[in-house]
N, C-alpha and C. Protein backbone atom coordinates (compact mmCIF):
# COMPACT_ATOMS: atom_id res chain seq x y z
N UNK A 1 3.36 -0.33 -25.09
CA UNK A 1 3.07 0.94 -24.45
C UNK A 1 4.28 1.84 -24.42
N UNK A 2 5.34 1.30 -24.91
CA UNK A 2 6.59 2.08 -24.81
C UNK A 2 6.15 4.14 -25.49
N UNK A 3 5.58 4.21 -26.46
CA UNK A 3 5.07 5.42 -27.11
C UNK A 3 3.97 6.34 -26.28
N UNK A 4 3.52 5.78 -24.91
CA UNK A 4 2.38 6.11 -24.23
C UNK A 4 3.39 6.41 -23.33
N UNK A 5 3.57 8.38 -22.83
CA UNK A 5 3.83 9.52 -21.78
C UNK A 5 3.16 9.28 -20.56
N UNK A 6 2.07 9.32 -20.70
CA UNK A 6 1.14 9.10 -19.86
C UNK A 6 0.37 8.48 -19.72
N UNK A 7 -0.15 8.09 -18.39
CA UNK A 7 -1.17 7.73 -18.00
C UNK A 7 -1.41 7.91 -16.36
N UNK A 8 -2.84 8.28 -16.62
CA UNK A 8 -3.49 8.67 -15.25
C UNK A 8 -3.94 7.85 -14.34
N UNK A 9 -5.25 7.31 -14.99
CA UNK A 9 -5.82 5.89 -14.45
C UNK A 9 -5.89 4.95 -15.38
N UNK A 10 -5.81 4.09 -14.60
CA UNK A 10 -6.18 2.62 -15.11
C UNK A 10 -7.31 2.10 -14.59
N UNK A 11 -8.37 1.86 -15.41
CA UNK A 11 -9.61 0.73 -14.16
C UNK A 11 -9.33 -0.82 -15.22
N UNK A 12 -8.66 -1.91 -14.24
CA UNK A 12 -9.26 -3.38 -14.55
C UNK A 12 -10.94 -3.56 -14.26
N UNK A 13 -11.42 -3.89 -15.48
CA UNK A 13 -12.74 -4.57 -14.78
C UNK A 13 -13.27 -5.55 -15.90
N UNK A 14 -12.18 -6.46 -15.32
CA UNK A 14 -12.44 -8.09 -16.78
C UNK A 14 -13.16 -8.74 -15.52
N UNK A 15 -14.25 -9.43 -16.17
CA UNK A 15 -14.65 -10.72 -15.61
C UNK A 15 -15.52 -11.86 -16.48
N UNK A 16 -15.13 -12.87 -16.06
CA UNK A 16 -15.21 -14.00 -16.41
C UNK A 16 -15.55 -15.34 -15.07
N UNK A 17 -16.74 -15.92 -15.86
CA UNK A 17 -17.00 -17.06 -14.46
C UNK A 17 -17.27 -18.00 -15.00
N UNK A 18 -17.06 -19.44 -14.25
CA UNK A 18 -17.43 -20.74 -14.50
C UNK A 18 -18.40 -21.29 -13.86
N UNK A 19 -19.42 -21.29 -13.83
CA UNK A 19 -20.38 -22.34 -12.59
C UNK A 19 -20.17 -23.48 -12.78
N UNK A 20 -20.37 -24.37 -11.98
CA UNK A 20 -19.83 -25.42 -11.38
C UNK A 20 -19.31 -25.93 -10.25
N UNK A 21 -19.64 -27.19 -9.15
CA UNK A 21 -19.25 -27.82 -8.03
C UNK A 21 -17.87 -28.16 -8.27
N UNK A 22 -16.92 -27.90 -7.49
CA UNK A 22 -15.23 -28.39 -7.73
C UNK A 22 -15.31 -29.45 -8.71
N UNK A 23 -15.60 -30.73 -7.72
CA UNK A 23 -15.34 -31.68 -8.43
C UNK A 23 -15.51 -31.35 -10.56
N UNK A 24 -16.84 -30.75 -10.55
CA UNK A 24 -17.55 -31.51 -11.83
C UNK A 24 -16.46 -30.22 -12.66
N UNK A 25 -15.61 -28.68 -12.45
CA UNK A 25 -15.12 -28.14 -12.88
C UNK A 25 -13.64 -28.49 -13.53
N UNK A 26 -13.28 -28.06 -15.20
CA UNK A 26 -12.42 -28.19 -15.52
C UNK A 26 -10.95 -27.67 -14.98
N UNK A 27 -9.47 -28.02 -15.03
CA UNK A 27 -8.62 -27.14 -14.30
C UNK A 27 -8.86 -26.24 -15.34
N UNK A 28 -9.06 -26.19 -16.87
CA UNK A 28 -8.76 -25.31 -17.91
C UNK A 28 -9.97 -24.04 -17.72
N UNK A 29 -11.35 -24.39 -16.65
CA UNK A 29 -12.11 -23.77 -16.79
C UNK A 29 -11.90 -22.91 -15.60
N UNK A 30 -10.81 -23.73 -14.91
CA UNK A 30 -10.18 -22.30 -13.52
C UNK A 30 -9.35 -21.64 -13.83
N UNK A 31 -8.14 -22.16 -14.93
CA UNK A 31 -7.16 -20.92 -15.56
C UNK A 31 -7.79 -20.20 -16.64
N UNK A 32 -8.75 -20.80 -17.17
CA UNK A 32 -9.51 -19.78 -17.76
C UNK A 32 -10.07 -18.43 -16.86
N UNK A 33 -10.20 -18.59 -15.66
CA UNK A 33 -11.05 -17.76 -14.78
C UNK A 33 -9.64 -16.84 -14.21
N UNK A 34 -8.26 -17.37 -13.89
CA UNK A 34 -7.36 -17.07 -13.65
C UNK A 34 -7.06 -15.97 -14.62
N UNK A 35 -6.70 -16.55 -15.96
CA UNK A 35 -5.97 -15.72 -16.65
C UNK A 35 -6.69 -14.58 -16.98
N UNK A 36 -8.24 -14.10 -16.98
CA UNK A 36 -8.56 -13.41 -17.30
C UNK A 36 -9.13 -12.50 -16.04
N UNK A 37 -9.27 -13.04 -15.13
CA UNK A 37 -9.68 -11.98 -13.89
C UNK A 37 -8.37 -11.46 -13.28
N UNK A 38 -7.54 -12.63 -12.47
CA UNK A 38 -6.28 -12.26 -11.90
C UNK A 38 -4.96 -12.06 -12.74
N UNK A 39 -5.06 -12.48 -13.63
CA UNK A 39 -3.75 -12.34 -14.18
C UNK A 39 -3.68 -10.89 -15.65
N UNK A 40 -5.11 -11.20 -16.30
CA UNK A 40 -5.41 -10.18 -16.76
C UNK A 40 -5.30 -8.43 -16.33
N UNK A 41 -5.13 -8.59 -14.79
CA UNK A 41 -5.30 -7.45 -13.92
C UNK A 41 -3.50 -7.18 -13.78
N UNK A 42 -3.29 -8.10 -13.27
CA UNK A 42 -2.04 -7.60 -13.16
C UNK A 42 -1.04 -7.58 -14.63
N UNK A 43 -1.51 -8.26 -15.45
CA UNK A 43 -0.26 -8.03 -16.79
C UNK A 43 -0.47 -6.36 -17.64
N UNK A 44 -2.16 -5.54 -17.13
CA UNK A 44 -2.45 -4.71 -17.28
C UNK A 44 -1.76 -3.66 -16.27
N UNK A 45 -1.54 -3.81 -15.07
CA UNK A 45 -1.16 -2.60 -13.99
C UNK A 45 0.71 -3.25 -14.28
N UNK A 46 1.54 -3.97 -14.59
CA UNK A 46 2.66 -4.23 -14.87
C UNK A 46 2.86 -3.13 -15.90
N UNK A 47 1.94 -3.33 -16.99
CA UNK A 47 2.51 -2.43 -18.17
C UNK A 47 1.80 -0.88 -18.04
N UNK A 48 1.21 -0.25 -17.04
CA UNK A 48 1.34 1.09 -16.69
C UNK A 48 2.36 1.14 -15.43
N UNK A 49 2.77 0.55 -14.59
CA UNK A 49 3.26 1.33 -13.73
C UNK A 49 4.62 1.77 -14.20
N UNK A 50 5.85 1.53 -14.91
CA UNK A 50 6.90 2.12 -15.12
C UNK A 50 6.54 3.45 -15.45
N UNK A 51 5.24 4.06 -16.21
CA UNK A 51 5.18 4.94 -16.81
C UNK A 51 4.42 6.04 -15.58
N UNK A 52 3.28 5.46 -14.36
CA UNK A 52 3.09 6.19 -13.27
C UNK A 52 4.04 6.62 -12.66
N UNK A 53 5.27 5.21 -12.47
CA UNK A 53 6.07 5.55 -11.34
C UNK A 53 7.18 6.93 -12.00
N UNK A 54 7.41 6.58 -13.19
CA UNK A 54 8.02 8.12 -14.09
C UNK A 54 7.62 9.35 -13.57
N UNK A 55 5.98 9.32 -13.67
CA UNK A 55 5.14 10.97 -13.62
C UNK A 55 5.41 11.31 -12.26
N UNK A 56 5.13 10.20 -11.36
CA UNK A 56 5.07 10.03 -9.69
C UNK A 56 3.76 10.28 -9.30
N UNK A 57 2.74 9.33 -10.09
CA UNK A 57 1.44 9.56 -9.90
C UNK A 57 0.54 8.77 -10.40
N UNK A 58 -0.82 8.67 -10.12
CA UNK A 58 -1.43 7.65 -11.08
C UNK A 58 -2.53 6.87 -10.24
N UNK A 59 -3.62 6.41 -10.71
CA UNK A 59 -4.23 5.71 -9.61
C UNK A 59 -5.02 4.39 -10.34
N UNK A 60 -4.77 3.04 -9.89
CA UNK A 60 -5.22 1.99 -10.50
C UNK A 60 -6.58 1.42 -9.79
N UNK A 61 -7.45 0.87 -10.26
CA UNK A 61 -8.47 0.53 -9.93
C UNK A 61 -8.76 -0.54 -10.55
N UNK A 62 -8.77 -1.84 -9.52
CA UNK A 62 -9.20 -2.94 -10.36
C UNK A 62 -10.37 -3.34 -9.46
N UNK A 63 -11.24 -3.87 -10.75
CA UNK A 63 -12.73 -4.44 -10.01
C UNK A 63 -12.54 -5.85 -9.82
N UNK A 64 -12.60 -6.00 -8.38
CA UNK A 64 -13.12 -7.60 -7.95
C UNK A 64 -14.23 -7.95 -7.61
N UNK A 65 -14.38 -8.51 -6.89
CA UNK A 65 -16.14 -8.55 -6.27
C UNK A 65 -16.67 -9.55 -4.94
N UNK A 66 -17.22 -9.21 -4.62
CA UNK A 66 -17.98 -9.58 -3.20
C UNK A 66 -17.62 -10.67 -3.34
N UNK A 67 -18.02 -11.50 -3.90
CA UNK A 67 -17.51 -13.21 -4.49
C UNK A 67 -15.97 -13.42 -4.29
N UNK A 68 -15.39 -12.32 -4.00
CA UNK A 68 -13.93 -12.67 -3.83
C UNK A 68 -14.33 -12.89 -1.86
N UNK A 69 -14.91 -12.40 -1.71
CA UNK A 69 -15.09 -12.35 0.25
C UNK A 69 -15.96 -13.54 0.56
N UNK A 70 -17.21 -13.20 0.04
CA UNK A 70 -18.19 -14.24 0.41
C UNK A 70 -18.61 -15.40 -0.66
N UNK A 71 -18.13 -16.54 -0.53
CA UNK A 71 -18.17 -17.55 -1.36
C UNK A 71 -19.30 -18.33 -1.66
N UNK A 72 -20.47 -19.08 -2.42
CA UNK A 72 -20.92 -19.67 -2.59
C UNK A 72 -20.58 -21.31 -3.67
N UNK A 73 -21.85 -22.03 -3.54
CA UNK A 73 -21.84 -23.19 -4.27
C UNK A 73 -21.84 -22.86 -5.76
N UNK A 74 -20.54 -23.60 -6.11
CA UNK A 74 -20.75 -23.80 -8.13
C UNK A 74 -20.24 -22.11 -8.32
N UNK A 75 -19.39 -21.42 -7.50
CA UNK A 75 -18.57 -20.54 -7.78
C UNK A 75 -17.00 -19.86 -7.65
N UNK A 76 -16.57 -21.55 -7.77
CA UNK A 76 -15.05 -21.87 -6.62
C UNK A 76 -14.32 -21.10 -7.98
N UNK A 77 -14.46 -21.46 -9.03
CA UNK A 77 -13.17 -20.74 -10.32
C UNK A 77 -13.33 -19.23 -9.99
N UNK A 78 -14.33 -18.66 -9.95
CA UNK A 78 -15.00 -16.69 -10.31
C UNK A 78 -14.27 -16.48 -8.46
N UNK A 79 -14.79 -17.05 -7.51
CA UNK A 79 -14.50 -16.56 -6.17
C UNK A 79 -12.62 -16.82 -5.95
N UNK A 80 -12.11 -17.72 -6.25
CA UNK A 80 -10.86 -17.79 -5.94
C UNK A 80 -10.19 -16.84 -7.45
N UNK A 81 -10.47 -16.69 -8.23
CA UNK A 81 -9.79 -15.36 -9.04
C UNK A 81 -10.32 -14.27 -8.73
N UNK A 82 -10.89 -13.94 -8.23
CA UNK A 82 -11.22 -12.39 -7.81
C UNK A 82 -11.05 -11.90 -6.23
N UNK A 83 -10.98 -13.29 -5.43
CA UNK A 83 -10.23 -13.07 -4.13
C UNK A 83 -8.58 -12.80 -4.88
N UNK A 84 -8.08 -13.30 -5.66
CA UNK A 84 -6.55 -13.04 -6.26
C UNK A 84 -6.51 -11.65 -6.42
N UNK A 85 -7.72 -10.74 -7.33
CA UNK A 85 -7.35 -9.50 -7.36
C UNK A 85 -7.46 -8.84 -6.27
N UNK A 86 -8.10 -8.94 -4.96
CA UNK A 86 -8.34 -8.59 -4.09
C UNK A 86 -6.56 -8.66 -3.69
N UNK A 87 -6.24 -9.44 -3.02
CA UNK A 87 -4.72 -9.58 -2.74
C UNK A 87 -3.86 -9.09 -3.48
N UNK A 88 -3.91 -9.09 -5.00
CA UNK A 88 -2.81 -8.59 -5.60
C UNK A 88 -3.04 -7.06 -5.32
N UNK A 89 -4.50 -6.23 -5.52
CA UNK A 89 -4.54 -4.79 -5.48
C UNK A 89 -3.86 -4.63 -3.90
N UNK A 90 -4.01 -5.28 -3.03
CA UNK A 90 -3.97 -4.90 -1.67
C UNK A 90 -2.09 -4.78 -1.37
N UNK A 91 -1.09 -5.87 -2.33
CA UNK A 91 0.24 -5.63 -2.32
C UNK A 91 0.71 -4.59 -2.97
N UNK A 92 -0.24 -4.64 -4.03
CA UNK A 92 0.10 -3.41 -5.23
C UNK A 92 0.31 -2.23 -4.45
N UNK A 93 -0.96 -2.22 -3.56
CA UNK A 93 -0.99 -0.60 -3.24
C UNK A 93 0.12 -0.27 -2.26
N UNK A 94 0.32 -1.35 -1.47
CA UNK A 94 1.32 -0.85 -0.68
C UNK A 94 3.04 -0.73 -1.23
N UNK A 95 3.37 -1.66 -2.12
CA UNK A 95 4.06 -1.53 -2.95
C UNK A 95 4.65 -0.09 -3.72
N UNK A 96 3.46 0.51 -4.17
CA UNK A 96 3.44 1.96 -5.00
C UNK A 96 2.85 3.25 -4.63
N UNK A 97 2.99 3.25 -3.69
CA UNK A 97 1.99 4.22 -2.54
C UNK A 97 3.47 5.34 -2.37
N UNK A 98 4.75 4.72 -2.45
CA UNK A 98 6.00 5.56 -2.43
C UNK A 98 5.67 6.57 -3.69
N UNK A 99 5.17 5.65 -4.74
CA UNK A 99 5.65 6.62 -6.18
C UNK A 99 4.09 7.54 -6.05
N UNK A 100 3.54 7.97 -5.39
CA UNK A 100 2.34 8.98 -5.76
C UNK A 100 1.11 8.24 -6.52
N UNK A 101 1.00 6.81 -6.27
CA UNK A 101 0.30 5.85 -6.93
C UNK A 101 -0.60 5.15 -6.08
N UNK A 102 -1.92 5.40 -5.97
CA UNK A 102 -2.82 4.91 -5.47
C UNK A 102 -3.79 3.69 -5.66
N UNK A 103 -4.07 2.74 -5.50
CA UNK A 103 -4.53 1.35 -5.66
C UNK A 103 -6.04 1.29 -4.70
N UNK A 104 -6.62 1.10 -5.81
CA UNK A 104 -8.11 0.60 -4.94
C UNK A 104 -9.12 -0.40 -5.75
N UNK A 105 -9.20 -1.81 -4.29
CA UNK A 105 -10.07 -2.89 -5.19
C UNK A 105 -11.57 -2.33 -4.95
N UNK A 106 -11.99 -2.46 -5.95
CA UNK A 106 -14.06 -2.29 -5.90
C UNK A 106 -14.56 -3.62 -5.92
N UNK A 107 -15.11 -4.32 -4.96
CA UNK A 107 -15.50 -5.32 -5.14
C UNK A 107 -17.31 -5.41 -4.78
N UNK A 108 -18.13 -5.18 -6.37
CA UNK A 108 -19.23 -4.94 -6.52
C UNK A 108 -19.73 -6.39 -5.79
N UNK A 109 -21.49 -6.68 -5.62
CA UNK A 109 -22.22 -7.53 -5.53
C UNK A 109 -23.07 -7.57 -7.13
N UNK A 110 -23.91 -8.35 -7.25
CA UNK A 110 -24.10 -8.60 -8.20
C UNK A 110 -24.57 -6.34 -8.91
N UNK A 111 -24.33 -6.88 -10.57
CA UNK A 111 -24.32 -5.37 -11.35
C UNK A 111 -25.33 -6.13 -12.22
N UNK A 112 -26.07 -5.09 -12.79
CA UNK A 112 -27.11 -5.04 -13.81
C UNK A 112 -26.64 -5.54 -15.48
N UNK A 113 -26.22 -6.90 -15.18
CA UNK A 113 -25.86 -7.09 -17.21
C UNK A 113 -26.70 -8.41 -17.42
N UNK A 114 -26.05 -8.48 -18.72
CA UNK A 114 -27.33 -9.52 -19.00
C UNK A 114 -26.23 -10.77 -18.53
N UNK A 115 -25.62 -11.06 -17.52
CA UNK A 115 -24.77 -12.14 -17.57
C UNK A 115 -25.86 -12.54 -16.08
N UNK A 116 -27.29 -12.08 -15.49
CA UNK A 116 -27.33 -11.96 -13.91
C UNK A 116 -29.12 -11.55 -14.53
N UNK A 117 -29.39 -11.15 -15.31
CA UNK A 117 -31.29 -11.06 -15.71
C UNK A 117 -31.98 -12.15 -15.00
N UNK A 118 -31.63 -13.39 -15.11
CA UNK A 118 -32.07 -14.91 -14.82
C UNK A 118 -32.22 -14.69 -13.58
N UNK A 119 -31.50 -14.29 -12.63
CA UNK A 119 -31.76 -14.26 -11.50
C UNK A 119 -32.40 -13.26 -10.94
N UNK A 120 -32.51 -11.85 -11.49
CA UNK A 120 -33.41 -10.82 -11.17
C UNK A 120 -34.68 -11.20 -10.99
N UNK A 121 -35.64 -12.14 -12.15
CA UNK A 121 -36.14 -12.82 -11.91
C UNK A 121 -36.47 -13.36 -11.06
N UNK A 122 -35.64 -14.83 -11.16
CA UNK A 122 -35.64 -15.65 -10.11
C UNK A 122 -36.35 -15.08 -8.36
N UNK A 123 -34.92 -13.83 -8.10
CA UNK A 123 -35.19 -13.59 -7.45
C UNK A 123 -36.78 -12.29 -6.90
N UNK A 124 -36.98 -12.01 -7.95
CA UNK A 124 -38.19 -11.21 -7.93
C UNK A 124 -37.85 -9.53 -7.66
N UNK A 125 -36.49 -9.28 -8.37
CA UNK A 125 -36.13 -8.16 -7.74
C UNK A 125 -36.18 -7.51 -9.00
N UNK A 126 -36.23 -6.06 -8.90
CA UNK A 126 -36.87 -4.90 -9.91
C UNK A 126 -35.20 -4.25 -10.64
N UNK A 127 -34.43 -4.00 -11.78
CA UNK A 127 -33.44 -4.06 -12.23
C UNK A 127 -33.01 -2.79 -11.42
N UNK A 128 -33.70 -1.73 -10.78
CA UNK A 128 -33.11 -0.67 -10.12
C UNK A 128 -32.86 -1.31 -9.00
N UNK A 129 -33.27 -2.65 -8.09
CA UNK A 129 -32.79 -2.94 -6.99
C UNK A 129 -31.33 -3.48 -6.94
N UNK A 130 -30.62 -3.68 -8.37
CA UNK A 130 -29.27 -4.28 -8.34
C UNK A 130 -28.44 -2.63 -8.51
N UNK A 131 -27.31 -3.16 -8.49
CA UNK A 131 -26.28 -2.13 -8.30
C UNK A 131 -26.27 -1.84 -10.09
N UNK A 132 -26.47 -0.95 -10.48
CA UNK A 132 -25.92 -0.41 -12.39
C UNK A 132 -24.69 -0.55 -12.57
N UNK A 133 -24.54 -0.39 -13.76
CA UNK A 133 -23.21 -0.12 -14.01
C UNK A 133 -22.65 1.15 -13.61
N UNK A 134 -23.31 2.32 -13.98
CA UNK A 134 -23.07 3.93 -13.70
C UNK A 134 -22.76 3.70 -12.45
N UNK A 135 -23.31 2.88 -11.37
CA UNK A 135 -22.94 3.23 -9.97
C UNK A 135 -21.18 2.94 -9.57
N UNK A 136 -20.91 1.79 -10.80
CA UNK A 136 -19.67 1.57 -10.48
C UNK A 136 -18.93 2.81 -11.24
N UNK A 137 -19.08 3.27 -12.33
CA UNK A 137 -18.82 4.27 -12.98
C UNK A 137 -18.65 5.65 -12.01
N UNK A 138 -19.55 5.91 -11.35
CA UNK A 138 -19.67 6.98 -10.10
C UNK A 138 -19.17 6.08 -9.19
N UNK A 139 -19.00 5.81 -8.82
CA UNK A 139 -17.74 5.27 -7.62
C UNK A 139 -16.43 5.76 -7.91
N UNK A 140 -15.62 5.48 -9.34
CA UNK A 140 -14.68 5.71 -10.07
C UNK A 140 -13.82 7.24 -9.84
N UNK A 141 -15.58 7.68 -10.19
CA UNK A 141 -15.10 9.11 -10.34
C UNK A 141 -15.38 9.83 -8.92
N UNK A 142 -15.63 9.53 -7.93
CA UNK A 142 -15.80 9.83 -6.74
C UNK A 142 -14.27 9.65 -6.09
N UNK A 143 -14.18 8.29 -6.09
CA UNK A 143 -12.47 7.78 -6.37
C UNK A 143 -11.20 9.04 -6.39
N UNK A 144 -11.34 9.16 -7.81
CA UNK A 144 -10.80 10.42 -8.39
C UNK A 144 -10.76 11.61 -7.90
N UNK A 145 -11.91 11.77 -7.54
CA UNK A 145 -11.95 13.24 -7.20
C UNK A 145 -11.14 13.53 -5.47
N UNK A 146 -10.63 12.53 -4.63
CA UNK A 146 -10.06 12.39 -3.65
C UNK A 146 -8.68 12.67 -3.47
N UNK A 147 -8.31 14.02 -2.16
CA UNK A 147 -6.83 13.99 -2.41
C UNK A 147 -6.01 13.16 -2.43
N UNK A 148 -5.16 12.85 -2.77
CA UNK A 148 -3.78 11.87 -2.81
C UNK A 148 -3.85 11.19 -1.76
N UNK A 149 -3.71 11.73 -0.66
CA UNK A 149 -3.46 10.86 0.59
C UNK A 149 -4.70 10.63 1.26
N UNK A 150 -6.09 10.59 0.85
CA UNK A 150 -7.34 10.09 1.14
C UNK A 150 -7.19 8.49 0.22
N UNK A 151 -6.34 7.78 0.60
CA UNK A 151 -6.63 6.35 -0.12
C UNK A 151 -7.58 5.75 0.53
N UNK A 152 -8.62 5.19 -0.26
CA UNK A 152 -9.26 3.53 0.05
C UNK A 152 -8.73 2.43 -0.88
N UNK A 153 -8.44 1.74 0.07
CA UNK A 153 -7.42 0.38 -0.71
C UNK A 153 -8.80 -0.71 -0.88
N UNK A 154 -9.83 -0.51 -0.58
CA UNK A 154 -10.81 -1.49 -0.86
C UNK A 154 -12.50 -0.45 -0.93
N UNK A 155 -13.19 -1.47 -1.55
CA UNK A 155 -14.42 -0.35 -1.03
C UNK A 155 -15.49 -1.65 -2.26
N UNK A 156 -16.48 -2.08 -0.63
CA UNK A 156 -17.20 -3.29 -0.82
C UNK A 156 -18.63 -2.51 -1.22
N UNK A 157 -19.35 -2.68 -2.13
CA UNK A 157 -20.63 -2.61 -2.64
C UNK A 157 -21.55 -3.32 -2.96
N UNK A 158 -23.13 -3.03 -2.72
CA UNK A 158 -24.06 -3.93 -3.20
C UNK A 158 -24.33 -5.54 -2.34
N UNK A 159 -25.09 -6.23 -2.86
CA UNK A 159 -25.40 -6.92 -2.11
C UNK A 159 -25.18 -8.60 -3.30
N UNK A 160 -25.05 -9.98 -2.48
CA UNK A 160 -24.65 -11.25 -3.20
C UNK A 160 -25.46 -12.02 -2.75
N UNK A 161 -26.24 -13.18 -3.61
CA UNK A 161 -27.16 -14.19 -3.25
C UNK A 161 -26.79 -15.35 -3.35
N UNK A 162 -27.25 -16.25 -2.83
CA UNK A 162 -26.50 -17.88 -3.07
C UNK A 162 -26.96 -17.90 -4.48
């Protein structure tokens, strides 16, 4: 990124999950969940901020998710890496809040992809009753459109099922 002046925003929104009861889960199938939710997030906001903290501005947005708060069965790898981004956005922000740099975790409930159909189903619910993607998309830009010193350092959406 050394050739990249700028940058405005950043949104993280990697995810990756393992189902599985502790026991029966691989460690490789929790650093798998690691490296790409929590660590993925931060090796991404590492390599913009020298260049925010330059402008004295900038606003990062990484998506975690309800699953980082409220935990269920056969979701210990996805809930303990996305409680990580939860914590890391929450140091971040206070961290860079000097340089004109704003930090906010989105932590959706379940979103409309095909990784979650099975359970729409299951559960008997109609694909407009889950949260879209656009909604996280309009969140973003709602986000954005907020003065500087209107931060939300978190902002919980949608709803999670066992």
């Amino acid at each position: 990124m050394s050739n990249v002046k700028n940058v405005d925003v950043l949104v993280n929104c990697a995810g990756r999950s393992h189902l599985g009861y502790i026991e029966d889960i691989s460690e490789e199938d929790i650093y798998s969940c690691f490296d790409t939710n929590a660590l993925g997030t931060m090796r991404f906001c590492k390599a913009v901020l020298p260049i925010m903290k330059n402008q004295k501005n900038g606003y990062i947005i990484n998506i975690g998710s309800l699953r980082g708060i409220e935990c269920c069965k056969g979701k210990a790898a996805y809930s303990m890496s996305k409680f990580a981004v939860r914590a890391f956005s929450n140091t971040l922000g206070l961290e860079v809040k000097k340089y004109g740099i704003n930090v906010t975790c989105i932590n959706p409930g379940f979103v409309y992809t095909d990784l979650i159909k099975y359970r729409i189903a299951k559960e008997n619910l109609k694909p407009e009753d889950i949260i879209q993607p656009s909604d996280i998309a309009k969140t973003i830009m709602y986000l954005l459109s907020l003065s500087n010193g209107a931060t939300i350092s978190e902002l919980n959406m949608g709803d999670v099922w066992e």
